[in-house]
C-alpha atoms as a PDB file:
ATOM      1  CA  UNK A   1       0.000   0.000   0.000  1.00  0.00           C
ATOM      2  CA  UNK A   2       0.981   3.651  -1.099  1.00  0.00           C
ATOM      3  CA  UNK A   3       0.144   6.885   1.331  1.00  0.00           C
ATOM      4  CA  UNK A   4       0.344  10.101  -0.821  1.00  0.00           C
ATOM      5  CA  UNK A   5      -0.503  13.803   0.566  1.00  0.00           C
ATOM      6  CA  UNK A   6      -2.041  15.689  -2.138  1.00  0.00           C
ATOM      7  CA  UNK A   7      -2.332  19.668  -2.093  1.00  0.00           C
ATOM      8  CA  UNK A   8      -4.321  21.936  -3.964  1.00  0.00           C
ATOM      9  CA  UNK A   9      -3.214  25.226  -2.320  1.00  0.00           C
ATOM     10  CA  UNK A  10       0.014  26.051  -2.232  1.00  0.00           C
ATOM     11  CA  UNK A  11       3.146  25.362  -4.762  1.00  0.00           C
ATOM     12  CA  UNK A  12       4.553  21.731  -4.956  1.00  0.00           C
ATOM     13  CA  UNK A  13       7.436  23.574  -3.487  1.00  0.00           C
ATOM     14  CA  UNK A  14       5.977  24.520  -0.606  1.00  0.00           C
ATOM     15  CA  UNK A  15       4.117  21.387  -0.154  1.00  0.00           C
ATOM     16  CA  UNK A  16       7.023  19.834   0.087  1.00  0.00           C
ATOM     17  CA  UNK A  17       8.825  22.207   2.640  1.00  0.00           C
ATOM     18  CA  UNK A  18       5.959  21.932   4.570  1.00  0.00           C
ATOM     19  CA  UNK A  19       6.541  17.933   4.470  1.00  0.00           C
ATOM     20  CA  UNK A  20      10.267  18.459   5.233  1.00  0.00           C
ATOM     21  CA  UNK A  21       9.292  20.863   8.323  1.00  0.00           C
ATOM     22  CA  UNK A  22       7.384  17.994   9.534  1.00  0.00           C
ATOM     23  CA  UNK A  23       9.841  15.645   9.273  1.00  0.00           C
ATOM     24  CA  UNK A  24       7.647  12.992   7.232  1.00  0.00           C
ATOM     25  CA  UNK A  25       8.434  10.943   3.879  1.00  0.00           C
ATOM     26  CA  UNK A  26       5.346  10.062   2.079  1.00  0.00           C
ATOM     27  CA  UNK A  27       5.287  11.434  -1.745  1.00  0.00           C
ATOM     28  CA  UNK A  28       3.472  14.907  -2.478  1.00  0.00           C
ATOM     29  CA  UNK A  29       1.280  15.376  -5.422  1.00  0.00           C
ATOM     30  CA  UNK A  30       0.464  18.358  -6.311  1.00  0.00           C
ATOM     31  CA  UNK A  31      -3.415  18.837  -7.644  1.00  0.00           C
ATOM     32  CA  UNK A  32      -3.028  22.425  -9.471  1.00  0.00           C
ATOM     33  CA  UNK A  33      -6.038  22.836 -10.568  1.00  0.00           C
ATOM     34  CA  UNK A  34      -8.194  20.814  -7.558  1.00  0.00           C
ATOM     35  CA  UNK A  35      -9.461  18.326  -9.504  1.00  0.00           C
ATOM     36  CA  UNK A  36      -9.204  15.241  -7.108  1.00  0.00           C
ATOM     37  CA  UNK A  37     -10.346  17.615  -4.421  1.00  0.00           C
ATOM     38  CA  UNK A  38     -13.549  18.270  -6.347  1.00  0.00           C
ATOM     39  CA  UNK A  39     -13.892  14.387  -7.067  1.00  0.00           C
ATOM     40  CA  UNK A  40     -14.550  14.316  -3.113  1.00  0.00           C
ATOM     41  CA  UNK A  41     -15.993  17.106  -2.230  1.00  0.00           C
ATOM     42  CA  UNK A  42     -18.907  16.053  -0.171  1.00  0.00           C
ATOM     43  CA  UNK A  43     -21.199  19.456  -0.407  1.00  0.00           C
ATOM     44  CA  UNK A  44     -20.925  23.161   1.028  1.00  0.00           C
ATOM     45  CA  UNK A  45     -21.010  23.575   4.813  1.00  0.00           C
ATOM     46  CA  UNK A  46     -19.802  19.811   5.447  1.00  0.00           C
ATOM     47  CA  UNK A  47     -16.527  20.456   4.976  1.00  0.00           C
ATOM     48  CA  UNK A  48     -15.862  23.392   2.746  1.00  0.00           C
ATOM     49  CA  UNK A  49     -13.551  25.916   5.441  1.00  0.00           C
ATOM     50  CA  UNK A  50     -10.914  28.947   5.033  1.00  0.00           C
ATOM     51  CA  UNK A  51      -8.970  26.871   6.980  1.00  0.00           C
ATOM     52  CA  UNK A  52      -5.978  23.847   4.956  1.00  0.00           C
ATOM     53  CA  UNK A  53      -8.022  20.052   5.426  1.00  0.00           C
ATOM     54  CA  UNK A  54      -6.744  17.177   5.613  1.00  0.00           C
ATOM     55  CA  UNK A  55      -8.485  14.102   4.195  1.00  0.00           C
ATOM     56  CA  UNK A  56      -8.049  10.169   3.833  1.00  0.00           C
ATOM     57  CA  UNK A  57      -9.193   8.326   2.037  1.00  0.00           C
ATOM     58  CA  UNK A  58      -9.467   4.644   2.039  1.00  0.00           C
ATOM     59  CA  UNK A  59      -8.389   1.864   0.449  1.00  0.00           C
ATOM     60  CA  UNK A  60     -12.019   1.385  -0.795  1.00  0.00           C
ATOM     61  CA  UNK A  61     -11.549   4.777  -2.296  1.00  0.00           C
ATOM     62  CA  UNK A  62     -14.201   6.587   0.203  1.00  0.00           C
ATOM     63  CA  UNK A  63     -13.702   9.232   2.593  1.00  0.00           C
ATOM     64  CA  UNK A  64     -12.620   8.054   6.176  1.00  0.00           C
ATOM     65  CA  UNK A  65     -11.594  11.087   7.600  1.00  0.00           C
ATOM     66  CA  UNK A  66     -12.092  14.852   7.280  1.00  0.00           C
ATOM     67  CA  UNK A  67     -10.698  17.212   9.747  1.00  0.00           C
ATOM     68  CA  UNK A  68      -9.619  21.349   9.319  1.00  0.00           C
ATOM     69  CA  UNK A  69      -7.405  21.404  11.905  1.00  0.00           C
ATOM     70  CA  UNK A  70      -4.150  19.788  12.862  1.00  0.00           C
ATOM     71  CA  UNK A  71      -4.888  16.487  14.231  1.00  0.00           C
ATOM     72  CA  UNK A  72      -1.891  13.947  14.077  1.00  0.00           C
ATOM     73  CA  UNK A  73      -3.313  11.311  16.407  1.00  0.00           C
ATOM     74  CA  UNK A  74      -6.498  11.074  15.308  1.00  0.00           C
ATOM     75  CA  UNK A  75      -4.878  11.028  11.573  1.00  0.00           C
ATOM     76  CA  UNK A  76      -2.609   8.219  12.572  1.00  0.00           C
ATOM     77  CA  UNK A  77      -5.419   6.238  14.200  1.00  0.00           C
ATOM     78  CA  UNK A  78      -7.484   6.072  10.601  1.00  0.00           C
ATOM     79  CA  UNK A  79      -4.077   5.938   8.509  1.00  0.00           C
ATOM     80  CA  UNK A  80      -3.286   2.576  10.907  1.00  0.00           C
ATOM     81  CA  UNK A  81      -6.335   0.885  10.796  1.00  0.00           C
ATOM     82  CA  UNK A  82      -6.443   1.748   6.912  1.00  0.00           C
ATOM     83  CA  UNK A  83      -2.861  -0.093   6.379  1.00  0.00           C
ATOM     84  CA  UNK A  84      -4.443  -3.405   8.267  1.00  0.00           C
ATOM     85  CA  UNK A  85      -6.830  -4.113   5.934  1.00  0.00           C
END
């Protein structure tokens, strides 16, 4: 299995700095014009924010976590339990 981050909002370069600053190693893709953000977009007011998001999605393909704030735990957890299956 493959974990990717993929941004929409900044520069690949600064996606990647960002990775760096966090010390992780997974691949960045770079979504310039938001396409795969719009493939999951689940409506306004669900989870449309000012504010970066971070989504997972599953192996299945479907959304198993949305969150607009920094949450590495709770990340982890569904990241984890996504790699058992």
């Amino acid at each position: 299995m493959r974990v990717w981050a993929i941004g929409s909002q900044d520069s690949l370069a600064s996606l990647q700095a960002f990775r760096d600053q966090l010390g992780i190693s997974m691949t960045i893709l770079h979504d310039q014009g938001g396409d795969v953000r719009d493939l999951y977009n689940v409506g306004k007011g669900a989870t449309n924010s000012v504010y970066p998001e971070d989504w997972i999605i599953g192996v299945d393909g479907t959304v198993r976590y949305v969150n607009n704030s920094y949450d590495p735990v709770g990340m982890s957890a569904v990241i984890e339990a996504e790699l058992a299956k």
